[in-house]
Protein backbone atom coordinates (compact mmCIF):
# COMPACT_ATOMS: atom_id res chain seq x y z
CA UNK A 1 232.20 -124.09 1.83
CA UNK A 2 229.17 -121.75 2.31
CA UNK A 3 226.97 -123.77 1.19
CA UNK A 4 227.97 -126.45 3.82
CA UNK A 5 227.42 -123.94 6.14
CA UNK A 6 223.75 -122.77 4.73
CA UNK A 7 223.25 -126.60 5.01
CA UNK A 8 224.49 -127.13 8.47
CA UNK A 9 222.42 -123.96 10.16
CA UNK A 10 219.40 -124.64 7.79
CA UNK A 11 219.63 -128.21 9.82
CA UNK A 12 220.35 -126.79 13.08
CA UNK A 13 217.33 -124.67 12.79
CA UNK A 14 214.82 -127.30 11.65
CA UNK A 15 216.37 -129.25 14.64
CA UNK A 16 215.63 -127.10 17.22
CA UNK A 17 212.15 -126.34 15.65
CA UNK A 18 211.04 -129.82 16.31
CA UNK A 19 212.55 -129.93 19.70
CA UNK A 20 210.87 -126.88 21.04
CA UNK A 21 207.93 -125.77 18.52
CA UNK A 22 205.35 -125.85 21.58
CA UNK A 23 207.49 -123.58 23.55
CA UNK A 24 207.75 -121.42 20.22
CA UNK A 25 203.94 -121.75 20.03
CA UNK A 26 203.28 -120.88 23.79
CA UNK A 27 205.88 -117.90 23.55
CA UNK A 28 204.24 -116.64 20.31
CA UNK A 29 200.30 -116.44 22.08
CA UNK A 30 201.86 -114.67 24.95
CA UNK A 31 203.83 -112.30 22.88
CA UNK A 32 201.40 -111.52 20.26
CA UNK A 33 197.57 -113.03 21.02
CA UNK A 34 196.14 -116.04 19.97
CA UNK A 35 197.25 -116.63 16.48
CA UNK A 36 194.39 -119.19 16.26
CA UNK A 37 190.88 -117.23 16.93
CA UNK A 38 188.42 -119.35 15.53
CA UNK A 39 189.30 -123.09 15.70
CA UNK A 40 185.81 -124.58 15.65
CA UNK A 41 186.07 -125.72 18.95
CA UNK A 42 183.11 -124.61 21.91
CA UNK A 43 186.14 -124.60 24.46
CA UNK A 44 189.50 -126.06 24.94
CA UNK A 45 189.59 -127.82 28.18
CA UNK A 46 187.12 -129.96 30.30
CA UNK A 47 187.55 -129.96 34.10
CA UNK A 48 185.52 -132.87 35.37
CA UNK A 49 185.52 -132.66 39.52
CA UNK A 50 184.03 -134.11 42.33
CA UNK A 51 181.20 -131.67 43.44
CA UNK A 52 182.59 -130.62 47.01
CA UNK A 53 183.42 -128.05 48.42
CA UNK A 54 186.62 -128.17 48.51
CA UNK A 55 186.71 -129.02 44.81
CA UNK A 56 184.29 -126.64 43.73
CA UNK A 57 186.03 -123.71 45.38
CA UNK A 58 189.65 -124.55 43.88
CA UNK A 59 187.93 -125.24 40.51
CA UNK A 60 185.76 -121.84 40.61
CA UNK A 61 188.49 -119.36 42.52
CA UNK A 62 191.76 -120.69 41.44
CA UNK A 63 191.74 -123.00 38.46
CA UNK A 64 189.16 -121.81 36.11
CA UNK A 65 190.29 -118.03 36.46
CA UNK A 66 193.89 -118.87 35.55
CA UNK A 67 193.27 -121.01 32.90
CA UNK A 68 190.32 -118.08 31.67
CA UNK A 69 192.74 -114.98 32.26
CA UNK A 70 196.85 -116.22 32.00
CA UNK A 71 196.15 -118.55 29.28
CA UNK A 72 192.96 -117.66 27.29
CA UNK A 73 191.35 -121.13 27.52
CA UNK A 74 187.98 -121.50 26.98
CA UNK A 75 186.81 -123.62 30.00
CA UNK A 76 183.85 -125.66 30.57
CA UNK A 77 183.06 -126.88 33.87
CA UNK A 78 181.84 -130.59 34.68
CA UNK A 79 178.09 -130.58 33.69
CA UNK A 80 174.98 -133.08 34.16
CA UNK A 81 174.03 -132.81 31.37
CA UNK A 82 176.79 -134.30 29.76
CA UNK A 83 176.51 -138.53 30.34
CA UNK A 84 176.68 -141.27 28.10
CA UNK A 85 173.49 -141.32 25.61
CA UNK A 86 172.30 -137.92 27.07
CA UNK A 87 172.50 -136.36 23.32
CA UNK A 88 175.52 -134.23 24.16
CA UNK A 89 178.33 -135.95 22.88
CA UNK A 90 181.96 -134.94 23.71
CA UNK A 91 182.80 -134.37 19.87
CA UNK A 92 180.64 -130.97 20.12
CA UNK A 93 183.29 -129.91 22.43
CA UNK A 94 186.62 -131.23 21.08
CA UNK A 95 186.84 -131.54 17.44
C-alpha cells in the first residue's frame, strides 16, 4: 500500500511539473537570480518598431526599461543595420 502511494504522488508531481514548469522557472529567476548567466546568446528579445514617435517613446520609456529592470532581458532595439544580406544575420542574436 505505500508503495502505491510513493507511485501515485511521484505521478502527481511529475504531472504538475509539466503543467506548470515555466511558472516554476519564472518563480525560480525572481526568487533566486538568473539560474542561467551565460547562455551564449547577445540578448534575448528583439523589438522591431516603427520609428515614430509615438513608438519610439513607448519602446525607449516604458517597454525596454521593464523588460531591462523587472525581468533581466537583454534587449536589442530595431537596428539598420540589421537587413537581409547586410552580414548581420539573426543567428548572432538568437542561437
Amino acid at each position: 500500500m505505500a508503495a502505491i502511494t510513493v507511485l501515485l504522488l511521484l505521478a502527481v508531481a511529475v504531472v504538475v511539473y509539466f503543467k506548470c514548469r515555466l511558472n516554476m522557472k519564472l518563480w525560480h529567476k525572481n526568487s533566486y537570480g538568473d539560474y542561467e548567466l551565460s547562455d551564449g546568446k547577445l540578448c534575448d528579445v528583439y523589438i522591431s518598431y516603427v520609428n515614430n514617435d509615438h513608438d519610439r517613446k513607448f519602446v525607449n520609456f516604458i517597454l525596454k526599461p521593464h523588460l531591462e529592470s523587472k525581468n533581466a532581458y537583454k534587449v536589442h532595439l530595431n537596428d539598420n543595420d540589421i537587413l537581409p544580406g547586410s552580414g548581420k544575420p539573426y543567428q548572432q542574436y538568437y542561437r
